[in-house]
Protein backbone atom coordinates (compact mmCIF):
# COMPACT_ATOMS: atom_id res chain seq x y z
CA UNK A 1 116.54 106.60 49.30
CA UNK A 2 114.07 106.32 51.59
CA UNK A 3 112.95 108.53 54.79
CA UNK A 4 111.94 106.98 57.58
CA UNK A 5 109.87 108.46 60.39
CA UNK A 6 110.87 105.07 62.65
CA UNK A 7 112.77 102.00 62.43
CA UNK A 8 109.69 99.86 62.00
CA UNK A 9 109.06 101.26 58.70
CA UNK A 10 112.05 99.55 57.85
CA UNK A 11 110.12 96.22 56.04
CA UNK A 12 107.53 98.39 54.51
CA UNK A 13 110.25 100.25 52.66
CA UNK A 14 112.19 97.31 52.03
CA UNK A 15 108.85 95.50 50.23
CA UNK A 16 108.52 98.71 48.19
CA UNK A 17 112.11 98.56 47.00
CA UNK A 18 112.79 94.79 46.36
CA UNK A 19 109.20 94.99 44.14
CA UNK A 20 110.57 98.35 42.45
CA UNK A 21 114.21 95.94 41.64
CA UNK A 22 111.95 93.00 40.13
CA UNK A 23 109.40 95.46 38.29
CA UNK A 24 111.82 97.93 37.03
CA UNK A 25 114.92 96.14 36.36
CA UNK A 26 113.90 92.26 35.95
CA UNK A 27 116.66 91.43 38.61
CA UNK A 28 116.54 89.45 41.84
CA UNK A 29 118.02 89.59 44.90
CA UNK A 30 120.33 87.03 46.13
CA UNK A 31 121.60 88.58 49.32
CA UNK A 32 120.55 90.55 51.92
CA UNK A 33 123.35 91.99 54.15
CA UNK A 34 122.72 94.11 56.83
CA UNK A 35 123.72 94.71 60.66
CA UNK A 36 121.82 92.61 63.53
CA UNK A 37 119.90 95.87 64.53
CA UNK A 38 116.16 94.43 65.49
CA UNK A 39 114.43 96.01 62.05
CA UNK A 40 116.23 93.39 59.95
CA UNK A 41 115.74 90.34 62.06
CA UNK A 42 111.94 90.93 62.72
CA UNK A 43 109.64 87.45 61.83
CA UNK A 44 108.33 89.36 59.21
CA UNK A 45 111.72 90.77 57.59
CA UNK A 46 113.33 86.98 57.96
CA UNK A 47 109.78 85.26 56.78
CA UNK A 48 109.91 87.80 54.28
CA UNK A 49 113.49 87.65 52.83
CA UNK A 50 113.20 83.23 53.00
CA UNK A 51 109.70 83.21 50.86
CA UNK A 52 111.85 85.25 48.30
CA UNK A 53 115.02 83.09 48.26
CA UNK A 54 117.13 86.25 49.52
CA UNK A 55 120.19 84.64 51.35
CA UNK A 56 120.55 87.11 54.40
CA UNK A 57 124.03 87.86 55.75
CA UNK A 58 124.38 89.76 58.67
CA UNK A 59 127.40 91.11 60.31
CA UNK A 60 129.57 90.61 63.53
CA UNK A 61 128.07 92.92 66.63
CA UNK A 62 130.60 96.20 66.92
CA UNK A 63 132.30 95.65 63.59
CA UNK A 64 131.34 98.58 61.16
CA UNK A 65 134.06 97.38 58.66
CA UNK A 66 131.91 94.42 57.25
CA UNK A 67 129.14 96.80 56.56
CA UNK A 68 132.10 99.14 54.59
CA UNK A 69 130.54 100.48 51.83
CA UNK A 70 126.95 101.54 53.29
CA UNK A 71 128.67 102.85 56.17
CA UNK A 72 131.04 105.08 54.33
CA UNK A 73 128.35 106.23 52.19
CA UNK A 74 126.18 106.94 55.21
CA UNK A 75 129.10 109.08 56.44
CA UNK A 76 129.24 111.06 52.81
CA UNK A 77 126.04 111.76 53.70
CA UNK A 78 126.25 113.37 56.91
CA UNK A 79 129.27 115.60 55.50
CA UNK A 80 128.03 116.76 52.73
CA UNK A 81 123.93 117.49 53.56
CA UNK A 82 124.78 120.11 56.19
CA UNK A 83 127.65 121.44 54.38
CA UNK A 84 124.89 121.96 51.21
CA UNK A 85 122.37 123.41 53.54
CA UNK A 86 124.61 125.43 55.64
CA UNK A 87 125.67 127.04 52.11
CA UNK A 88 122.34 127.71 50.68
CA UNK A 89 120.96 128.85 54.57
CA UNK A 90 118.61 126.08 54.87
CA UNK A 91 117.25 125.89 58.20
CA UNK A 92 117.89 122.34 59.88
CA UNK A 93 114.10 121.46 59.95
CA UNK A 94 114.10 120.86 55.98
CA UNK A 95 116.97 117.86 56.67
CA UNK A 96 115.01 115.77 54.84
CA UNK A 97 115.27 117.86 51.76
CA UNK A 98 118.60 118.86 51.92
CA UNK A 99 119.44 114.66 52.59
CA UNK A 100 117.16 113.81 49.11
CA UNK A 101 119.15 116.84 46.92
CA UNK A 102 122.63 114.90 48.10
CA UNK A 103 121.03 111.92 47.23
CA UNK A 104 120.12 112.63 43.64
CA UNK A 105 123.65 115.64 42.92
CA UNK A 106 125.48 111.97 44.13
CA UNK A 107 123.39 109.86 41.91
CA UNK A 108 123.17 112.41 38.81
CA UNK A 109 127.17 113.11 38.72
CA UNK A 110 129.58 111.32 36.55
CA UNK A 111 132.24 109.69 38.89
CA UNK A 112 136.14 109.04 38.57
CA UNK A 113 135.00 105.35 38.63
CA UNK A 114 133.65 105.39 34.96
CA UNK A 115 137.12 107.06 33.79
CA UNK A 116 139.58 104.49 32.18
């Protein structure tokens, strides 16, 4: 995961992550999918994602659905980080913290999808 302070850090971060993939994992992307919000269609993102060979898909304006899976983890999110901090008394200025420990409890976990 990665915190962003605005919405033009958005191809910085991306950079980081698709060189992280190719160093870390020897895989490629083939597709990029994402909505038509400005940070993804930039010159540089679309420059950037046709040098690579990264097919980008994006999805109909107003239609969260095609976007299901990144939405309804993005909505995980947002239940369970102030339910964690709200538990623990975190103050809502350490967000960003309580965001990252979701992050890695979700990521660390064993889930029912590994269970034949």
């Amino acid at each position: 995961m990665y915190l962003l302070k605005a919405k033009s850090d958005v191809f910085s971060c991306f950079q980081d992550f698709h060189t992280l993939i190719n160093n870390q994992f020897s895989s490629h992307f083939k597709t990029f999918q994402s909505d038509n919000d400005s940070e993804y269609m930039s010159k540089n993102m679309t420059h950037y994602l046709h040098f690579n060979g990264i097919l980008h898909q994006t999805s109909y304006i107003g239609t969260l659905q095609q976007n299901g899976v990144s939405e309804q983890k993005n909505h995980d999110l947002l239940e369970k980080t102030p339910a964690i901090m709200l538990q623990i008394h975190v103050p809502k200025r350490f967000w960003s913290y309580g965001v990252l420990t979701v992050v890695y409890l979700i990521n660390h976990l064993p889930t029912a999808c590994w269970i034949l």
